[in-house]
PDB file of N, CA and C in Angstrom:
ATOM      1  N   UNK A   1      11.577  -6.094   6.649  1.00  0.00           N
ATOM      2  CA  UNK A   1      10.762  -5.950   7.829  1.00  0.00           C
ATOM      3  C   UNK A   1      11.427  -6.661   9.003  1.00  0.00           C
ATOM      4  N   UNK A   2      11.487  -6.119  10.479  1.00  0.00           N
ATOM      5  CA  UNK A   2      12.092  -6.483  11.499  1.00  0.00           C
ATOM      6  C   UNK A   2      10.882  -7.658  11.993  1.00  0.00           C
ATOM      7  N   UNK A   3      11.233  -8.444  12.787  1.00  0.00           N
ATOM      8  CA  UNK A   3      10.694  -9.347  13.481  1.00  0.00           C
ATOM      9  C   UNK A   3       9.499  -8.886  14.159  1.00  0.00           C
ATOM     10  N   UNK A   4       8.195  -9.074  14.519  1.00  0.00           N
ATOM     11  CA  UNK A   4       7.183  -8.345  15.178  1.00  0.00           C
ATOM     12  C   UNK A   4       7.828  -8.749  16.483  1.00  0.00           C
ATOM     13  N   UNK A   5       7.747  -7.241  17.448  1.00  0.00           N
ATOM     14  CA  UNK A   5       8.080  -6.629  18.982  1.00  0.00           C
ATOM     15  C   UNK A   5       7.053  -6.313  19.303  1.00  0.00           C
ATOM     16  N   UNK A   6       7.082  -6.826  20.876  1.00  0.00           N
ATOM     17  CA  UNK A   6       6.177  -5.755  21.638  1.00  0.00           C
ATOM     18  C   UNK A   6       6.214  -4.939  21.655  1.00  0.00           C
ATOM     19  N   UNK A   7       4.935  -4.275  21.779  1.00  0.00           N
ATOM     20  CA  UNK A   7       4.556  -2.817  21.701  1.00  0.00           C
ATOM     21  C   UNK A   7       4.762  -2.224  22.858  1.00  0.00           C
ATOM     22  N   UNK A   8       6.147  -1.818  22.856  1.00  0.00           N
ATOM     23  CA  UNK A   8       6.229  -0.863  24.199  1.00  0.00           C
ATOM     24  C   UNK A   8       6.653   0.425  24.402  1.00  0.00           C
ATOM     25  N   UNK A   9       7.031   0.657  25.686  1.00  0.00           N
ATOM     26  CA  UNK A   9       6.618   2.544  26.025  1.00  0.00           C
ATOM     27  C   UNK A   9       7.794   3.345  24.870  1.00  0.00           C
ATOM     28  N   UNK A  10       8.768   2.686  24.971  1.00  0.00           N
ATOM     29  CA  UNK A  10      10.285   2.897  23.831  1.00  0.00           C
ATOM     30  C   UNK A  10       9.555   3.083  22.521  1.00  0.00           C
ATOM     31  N   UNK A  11       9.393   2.292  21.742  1.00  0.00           N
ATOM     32  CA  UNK A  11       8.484   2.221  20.308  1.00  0.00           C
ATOM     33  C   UNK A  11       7.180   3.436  20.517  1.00  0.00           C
ATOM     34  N   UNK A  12       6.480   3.529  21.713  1.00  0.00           N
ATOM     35  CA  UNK A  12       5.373   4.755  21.908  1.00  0.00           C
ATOM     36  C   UNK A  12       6.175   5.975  21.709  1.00  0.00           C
ATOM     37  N   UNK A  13       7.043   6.156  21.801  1.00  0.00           N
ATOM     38  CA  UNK A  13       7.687   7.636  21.976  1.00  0.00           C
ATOM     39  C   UNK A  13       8.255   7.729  21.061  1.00  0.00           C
ATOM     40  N   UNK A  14       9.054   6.950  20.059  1.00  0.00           N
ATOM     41  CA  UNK A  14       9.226   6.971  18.695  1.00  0.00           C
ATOM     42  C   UNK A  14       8.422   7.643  17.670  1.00  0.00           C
ATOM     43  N   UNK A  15       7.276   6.649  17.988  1.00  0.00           N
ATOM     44  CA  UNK A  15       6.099   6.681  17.032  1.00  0.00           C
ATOM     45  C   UNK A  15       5.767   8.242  17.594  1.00  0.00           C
ATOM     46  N   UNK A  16       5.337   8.395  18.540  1.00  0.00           N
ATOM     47  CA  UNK A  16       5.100  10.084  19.161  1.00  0.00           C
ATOM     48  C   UNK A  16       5.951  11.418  18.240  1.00  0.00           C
ATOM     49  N   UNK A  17       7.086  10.810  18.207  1.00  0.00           N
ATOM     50  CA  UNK A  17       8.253  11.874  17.187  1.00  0.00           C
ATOM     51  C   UNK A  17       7.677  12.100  15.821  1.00  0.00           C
ATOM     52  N   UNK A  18       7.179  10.715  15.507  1.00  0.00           N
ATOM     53  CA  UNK A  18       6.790  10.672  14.141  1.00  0.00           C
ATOM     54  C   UNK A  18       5.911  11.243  13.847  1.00  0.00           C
ATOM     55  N   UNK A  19       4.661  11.458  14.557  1.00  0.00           N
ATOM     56  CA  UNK A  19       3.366  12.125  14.550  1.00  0.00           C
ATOM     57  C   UNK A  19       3.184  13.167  15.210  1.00  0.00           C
ATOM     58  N   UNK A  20       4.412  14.158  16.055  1.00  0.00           N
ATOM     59  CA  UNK A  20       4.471  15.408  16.465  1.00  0.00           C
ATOM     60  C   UNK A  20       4.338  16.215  15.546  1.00  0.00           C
ATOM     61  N   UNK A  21       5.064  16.150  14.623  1.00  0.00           N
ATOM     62  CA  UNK A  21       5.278  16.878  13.137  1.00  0.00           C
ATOM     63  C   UNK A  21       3.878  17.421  12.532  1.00  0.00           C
ATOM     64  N   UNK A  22       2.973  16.221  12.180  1.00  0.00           N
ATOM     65  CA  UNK A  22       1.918  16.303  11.042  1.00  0.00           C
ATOM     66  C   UNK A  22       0.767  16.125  12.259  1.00  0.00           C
ATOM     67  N   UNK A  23       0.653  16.745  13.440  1.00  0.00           N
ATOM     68  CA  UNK A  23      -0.678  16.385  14.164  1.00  0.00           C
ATOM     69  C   UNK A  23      -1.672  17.359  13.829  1.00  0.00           C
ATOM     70  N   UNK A  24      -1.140  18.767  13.146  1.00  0.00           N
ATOM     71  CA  UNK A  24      -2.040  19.779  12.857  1.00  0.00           C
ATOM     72  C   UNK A  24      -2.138  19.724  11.565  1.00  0.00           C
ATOM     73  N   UNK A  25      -1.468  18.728  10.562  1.00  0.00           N
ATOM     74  CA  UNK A  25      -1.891  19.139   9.159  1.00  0.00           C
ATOM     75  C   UNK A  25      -2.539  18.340   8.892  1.00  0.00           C
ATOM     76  N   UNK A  26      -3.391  18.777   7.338  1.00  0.00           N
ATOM     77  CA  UNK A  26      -4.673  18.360   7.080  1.00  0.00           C
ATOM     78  C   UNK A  26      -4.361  17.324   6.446  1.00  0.00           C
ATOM     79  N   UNK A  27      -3.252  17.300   5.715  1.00  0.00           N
ATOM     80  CA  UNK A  27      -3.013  16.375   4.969  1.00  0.00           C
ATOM     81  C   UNK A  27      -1.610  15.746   5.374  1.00  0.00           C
ATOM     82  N   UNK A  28      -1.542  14.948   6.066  1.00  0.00           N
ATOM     83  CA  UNK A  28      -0.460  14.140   6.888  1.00  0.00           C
ATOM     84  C   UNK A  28       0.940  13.329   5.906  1.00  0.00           C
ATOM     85  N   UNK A  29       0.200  12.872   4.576  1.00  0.00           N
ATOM     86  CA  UNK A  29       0.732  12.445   3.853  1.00  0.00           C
ATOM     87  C   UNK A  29       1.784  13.150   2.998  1.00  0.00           C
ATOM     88  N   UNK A  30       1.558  14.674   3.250  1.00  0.00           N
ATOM     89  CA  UNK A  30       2.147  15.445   2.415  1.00  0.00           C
ATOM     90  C   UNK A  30       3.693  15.318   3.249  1.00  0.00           C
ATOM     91  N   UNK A  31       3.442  15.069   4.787  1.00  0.00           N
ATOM     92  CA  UNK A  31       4.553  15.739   5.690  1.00  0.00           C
ATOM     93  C   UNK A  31       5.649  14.530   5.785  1.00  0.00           C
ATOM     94  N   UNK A  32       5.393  13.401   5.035  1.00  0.00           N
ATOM     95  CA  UNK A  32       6.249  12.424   5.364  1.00  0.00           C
ATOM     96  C   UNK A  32       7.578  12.497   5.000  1.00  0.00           C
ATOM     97  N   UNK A  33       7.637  13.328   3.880  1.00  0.00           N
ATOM     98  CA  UNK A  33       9.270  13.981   3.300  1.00  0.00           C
ATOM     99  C   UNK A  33      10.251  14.540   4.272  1.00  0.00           C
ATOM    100  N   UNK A  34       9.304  15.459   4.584  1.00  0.00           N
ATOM    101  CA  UNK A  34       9.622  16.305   5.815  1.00  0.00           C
ATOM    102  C   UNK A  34       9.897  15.684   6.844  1.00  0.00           C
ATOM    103  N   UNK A  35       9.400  15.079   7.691  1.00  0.00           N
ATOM    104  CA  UNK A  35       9.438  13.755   8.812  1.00  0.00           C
ATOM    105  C   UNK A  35      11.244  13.473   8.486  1.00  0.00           C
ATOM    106  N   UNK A  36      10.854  12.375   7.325  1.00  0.00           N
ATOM    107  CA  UNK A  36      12.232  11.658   7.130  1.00  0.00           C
ATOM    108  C   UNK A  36      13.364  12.852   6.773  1.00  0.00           C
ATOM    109  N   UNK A  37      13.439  13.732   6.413  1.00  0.00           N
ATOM    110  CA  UNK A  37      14.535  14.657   6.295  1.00  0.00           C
ATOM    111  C   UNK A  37      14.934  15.314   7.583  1.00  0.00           C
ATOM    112  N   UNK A  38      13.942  16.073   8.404  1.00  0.00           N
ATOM    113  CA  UNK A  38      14.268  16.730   9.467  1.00  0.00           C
ATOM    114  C   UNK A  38      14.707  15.657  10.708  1.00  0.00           C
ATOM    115  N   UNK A  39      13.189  14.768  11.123  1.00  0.00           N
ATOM    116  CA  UNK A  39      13.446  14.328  12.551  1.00  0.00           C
ATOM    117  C   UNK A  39      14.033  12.678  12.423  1.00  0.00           C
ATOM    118  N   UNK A  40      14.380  12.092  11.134  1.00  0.00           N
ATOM    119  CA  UNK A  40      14.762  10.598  11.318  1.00  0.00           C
ATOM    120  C   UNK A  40      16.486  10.661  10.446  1.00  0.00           C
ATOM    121  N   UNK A  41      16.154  11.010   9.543  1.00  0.00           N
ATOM    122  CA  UNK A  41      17.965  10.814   8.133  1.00  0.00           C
ATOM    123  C   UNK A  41      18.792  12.160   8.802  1.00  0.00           C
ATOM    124  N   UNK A  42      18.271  13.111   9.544  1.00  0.00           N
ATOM    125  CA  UNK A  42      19.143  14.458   9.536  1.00  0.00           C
ATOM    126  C   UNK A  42      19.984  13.947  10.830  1.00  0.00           C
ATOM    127  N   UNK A  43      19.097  12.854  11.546  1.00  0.00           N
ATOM    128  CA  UNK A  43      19.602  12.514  12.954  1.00  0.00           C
ATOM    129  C   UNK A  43      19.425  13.317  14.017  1.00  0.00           C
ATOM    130  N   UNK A  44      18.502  14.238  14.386  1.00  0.00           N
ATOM    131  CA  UNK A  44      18.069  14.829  15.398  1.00  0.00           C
ATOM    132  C   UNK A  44      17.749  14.462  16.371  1.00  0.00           C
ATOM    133  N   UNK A  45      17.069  13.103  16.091  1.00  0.00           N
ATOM    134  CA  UNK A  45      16.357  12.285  16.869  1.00  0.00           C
ATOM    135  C   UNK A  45      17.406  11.517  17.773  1.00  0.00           C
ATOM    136  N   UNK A  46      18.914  11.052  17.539  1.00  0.00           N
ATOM    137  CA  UNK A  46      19.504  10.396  17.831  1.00  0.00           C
ATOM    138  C   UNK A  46      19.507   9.167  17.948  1.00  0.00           C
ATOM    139  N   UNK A  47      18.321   8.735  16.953  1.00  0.00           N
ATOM    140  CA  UNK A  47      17.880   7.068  16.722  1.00  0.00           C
ATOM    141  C   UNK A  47      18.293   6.777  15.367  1.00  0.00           C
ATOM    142  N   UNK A  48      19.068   5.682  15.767  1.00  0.00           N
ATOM    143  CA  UNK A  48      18.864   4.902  14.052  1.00  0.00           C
ATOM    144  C   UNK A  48      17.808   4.263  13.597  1.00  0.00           C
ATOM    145  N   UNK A  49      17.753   4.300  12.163  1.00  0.00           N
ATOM    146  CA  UNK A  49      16.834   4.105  11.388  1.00  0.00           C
ATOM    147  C   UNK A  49      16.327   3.100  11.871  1.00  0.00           C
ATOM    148  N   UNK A  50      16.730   2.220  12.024  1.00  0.00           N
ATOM    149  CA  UNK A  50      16.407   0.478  12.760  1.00  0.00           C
ATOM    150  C   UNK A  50      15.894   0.584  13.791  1.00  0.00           C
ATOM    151  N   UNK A  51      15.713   1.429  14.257  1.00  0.00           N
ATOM    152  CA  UNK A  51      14.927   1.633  15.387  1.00  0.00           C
ATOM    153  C   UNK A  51      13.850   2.367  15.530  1.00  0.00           C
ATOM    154  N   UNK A  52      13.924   3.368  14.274  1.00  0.00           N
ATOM    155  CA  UNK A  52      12.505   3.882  14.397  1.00  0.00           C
ATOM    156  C   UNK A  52      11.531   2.543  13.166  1.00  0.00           C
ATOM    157  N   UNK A  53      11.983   1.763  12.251  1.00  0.00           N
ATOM    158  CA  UNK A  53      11.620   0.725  11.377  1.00  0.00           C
ATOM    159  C   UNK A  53      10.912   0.332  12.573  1.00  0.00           C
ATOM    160  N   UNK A  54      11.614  -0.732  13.599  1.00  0.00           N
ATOM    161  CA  UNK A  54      11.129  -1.233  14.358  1.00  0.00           C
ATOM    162  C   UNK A  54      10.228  -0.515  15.113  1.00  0.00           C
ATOM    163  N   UNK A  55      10.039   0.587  15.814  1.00  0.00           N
ATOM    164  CA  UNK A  55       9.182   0.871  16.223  1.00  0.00           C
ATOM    165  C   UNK A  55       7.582   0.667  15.354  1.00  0.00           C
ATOM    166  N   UNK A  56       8.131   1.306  14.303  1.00  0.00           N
ATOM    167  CA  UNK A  56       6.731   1.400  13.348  1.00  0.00           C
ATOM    168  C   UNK A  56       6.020  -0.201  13.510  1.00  0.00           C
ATOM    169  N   UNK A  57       7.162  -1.100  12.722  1.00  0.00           N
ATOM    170  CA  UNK A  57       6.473  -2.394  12.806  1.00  0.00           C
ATOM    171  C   UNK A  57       5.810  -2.998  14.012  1.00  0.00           C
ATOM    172  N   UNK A  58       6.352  -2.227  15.290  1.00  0.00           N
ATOM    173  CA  UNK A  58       5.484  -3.224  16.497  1.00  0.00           C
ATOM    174  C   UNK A  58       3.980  -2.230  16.645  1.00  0.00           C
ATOM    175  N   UNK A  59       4.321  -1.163  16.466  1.00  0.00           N
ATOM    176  CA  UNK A  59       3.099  -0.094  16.423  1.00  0.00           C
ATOM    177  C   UNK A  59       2.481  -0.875  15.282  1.00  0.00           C
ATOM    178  N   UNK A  60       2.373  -1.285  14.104  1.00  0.00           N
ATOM    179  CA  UNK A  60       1.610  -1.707  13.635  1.00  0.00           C
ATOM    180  C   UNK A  60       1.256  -2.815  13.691  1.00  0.00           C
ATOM    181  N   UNK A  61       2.045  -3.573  14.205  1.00  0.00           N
ATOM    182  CA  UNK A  61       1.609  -5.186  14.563  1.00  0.00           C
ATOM    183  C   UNK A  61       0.715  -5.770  15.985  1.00  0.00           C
ATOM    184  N   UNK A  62       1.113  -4.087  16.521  1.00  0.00           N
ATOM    185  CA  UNK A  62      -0.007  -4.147  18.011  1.00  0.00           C
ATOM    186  C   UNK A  62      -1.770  -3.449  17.794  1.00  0.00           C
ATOM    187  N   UNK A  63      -2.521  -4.187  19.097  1.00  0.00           N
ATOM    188  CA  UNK A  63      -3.940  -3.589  18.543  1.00  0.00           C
ATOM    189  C   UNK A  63      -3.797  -2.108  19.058  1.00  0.00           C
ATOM    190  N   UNK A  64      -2.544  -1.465  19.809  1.00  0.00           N
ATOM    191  CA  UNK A  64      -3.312   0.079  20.299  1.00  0.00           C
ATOM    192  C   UNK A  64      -3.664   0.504  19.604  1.00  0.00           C
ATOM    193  N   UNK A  65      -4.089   1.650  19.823  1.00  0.00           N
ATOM    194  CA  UNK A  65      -4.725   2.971  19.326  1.00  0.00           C
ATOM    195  C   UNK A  65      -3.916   3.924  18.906  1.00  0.00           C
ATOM    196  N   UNK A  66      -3.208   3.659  17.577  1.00  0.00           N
ATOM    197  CA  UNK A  66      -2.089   4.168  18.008  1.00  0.00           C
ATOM    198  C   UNK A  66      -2.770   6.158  17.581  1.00  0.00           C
ATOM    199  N   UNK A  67      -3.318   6.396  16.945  1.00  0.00           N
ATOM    200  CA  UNK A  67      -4.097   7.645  16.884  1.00  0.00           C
ATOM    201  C   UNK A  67      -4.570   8.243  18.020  1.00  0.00           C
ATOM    202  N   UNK A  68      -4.392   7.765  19.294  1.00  0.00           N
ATOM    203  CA  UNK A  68      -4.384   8.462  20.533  1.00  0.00           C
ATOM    204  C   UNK A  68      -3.305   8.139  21.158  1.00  0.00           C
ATOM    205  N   UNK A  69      -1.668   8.193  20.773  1.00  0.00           N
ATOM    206  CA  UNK A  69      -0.173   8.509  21.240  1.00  0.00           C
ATOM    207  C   UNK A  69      -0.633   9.927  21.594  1.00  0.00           C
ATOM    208  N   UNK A  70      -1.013  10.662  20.764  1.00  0.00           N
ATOM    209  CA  UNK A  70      -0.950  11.801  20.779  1.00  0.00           C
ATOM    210  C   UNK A  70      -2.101  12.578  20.814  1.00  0.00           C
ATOM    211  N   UNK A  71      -2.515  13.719  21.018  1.00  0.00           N
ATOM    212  CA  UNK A  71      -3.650  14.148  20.618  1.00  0.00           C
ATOM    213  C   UNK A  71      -3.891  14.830  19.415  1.00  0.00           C
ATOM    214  N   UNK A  72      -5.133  14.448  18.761  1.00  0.00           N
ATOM    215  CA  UNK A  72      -5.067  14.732  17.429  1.00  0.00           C
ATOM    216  C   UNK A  72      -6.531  14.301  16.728  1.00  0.00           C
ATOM    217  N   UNK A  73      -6.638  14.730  15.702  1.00  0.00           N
ATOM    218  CA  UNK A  73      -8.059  14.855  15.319  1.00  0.00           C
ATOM    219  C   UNK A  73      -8.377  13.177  13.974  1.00  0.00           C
ATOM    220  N   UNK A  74      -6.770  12.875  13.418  1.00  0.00           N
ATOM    221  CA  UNK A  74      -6.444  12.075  12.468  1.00  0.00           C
ATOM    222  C   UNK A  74      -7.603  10.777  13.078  1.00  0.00           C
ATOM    223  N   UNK A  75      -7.614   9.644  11.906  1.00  0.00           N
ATOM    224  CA  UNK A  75      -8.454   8.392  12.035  1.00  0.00           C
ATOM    225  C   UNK A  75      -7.204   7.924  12.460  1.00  0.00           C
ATOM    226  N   UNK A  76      -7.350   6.235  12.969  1.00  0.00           N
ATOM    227  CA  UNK A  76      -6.427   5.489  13.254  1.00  0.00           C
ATOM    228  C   UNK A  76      -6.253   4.534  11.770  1.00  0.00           C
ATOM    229  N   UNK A  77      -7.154   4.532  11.003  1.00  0.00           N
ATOM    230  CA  UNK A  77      -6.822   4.161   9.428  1.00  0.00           C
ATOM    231  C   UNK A  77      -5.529   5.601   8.988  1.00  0.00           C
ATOM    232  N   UNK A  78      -5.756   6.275   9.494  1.00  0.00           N
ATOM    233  CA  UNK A  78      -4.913   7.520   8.563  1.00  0.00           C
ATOM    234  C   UNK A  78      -3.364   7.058   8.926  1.00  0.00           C
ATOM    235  N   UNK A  79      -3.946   7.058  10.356  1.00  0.00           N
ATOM    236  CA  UNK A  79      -2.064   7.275  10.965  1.00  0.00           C
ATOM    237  C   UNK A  79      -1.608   5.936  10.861  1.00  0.00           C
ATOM    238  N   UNK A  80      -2.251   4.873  10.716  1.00  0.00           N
ATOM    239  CA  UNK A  80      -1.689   3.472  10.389  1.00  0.00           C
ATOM    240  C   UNK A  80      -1.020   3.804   9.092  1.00  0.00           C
ATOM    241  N   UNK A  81      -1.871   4.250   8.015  1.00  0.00           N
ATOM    242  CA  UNK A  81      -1.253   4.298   6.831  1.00  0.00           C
ATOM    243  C   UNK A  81      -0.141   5.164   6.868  1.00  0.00           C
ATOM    244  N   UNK A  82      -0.213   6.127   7.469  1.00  0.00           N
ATOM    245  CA  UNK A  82       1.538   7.194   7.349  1.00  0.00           C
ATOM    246  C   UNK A  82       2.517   6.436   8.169  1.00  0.00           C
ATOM    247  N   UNK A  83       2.050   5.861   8.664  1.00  0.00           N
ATOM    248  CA  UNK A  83       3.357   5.146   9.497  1.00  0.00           C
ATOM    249  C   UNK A  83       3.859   3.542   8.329  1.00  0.00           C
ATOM    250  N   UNK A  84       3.067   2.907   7.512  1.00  0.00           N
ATOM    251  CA  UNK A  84       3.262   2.149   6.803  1.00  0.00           C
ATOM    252  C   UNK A  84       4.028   2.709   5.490  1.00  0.00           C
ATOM    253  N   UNK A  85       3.363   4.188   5.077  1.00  0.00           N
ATOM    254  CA  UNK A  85       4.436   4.967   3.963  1.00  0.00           C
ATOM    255  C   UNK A  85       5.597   5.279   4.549  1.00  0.00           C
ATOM    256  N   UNK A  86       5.883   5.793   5.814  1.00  0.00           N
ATOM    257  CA  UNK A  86       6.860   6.221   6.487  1.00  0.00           C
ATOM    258  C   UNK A  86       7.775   5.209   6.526  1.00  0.00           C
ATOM    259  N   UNK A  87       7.598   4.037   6.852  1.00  0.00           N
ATOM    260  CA  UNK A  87       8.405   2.552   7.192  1.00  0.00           C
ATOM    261  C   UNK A  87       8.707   2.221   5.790  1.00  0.00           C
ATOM    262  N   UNK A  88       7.855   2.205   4.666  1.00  0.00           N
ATOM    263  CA  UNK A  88       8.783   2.054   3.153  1.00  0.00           C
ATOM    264  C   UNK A  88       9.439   2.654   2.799  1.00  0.00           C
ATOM    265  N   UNK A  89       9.291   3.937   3.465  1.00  0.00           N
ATOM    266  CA  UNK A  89      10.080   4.838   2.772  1.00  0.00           C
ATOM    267  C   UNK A  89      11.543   4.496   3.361  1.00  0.00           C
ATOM    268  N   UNK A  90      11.826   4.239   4.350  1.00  0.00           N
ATOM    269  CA  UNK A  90      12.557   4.464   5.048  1.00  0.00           C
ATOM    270  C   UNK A  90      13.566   3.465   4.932  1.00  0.00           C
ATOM    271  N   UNK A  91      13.111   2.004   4.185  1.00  0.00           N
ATOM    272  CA  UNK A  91      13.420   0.672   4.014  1.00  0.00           C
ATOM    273  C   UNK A  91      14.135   0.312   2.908  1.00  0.00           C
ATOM    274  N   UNK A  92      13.249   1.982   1.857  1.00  0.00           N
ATOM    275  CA  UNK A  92      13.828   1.794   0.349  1.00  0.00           C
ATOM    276  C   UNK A  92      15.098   2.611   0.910  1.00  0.00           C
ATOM    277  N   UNK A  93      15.001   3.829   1.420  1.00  0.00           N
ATOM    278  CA  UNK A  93      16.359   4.507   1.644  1.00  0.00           C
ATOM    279  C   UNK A  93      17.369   4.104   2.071  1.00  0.00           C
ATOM    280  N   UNK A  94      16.879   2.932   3.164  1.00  0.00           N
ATOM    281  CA  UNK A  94      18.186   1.816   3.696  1.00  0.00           C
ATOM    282  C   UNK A  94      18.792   1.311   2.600  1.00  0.00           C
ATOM    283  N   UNK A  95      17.871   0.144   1.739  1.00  0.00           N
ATOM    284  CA  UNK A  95      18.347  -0.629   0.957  1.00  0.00           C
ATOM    285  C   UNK A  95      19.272  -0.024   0.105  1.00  0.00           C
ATOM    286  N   UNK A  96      18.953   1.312  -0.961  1.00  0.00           N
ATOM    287  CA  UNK A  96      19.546   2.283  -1.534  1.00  0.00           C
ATOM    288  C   UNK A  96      21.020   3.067  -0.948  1.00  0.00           C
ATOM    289  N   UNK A  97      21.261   2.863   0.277  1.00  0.00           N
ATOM    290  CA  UNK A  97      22.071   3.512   1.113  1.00  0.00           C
ATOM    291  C   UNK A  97      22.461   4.784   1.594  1.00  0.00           C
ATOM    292  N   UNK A  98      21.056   5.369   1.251  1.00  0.00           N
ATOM    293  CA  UNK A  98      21.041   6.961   1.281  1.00  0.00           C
ATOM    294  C   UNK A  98      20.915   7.734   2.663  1.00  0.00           C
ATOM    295  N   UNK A  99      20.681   6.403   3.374  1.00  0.00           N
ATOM    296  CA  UNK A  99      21.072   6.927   5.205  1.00  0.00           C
ATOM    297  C   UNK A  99      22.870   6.818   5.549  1.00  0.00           C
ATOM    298  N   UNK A 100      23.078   8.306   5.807  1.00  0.00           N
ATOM    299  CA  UNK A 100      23.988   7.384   6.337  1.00  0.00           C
ATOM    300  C   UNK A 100      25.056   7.398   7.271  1.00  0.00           C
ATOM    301  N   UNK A 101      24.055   7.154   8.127  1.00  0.00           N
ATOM    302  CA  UNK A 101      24.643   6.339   9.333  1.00  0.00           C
ATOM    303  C   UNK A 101      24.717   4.966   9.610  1.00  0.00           C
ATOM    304  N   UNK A 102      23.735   4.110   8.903  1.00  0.00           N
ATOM    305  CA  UNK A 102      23.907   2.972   8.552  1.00  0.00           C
ATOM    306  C   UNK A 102      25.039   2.200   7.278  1.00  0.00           C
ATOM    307  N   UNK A 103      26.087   1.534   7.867  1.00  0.00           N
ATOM    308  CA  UNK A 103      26.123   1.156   6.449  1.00  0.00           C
ATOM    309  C   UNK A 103      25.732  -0.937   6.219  1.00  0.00           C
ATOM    310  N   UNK A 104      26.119  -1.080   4.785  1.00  0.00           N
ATOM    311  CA  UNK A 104      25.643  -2.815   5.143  1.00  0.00           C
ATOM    312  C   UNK A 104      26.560  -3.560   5.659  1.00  0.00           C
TER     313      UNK A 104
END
């Protein structure tokens, strides 16, 4: 886990990428595979992993809302939690070295 950051407009638009994907599905949890394959490990995004990590962690370490980045019907319990599966996931794949654009 990165150091807790302020929650700012940089980390909002991150987190926005992350939840563009799954804002219409019912089941959000299903799309997190998807997420990390297409818009974070494929590199589309042009962010390294460490930077979307960090985003997540200040998004979750701040009180926004973060369920109104975007518009969308999700709880803010929901999207806290996909962004907390999203950030393990993403932490085990580091550690593992299966990103890679990172190396150690």
């Amino acid at each position: 886990m990165c150091p807790i950051l302020q929650f700012n407009w940089r980390h909002a638009a991150i987190l926005r990428m992350l939840l563009y994907p799954i804002q219409f599905d019912c089941y959000p949890m299903l799309g997190i595979e998807r997420v990390l394959a297409r818009d974070v490990l494929e590199c589309h995004s042009k962010l390294w992993p460490t930077n979307v990590i960090s985003a997540i962690d200040a998004g979750l370490a701040s009180s926004e809302k973060l369920s109104e980045l975007i518009p969308m019907t999700h709880s803010e319990e929901l999207i806290r939690s996909y962004l907390a599966i999203l950030q393990n996931r993403l932490e085990r794949s580091r550690q593992h070295r299966y990103i890679r654009r990172e190396t150690p």
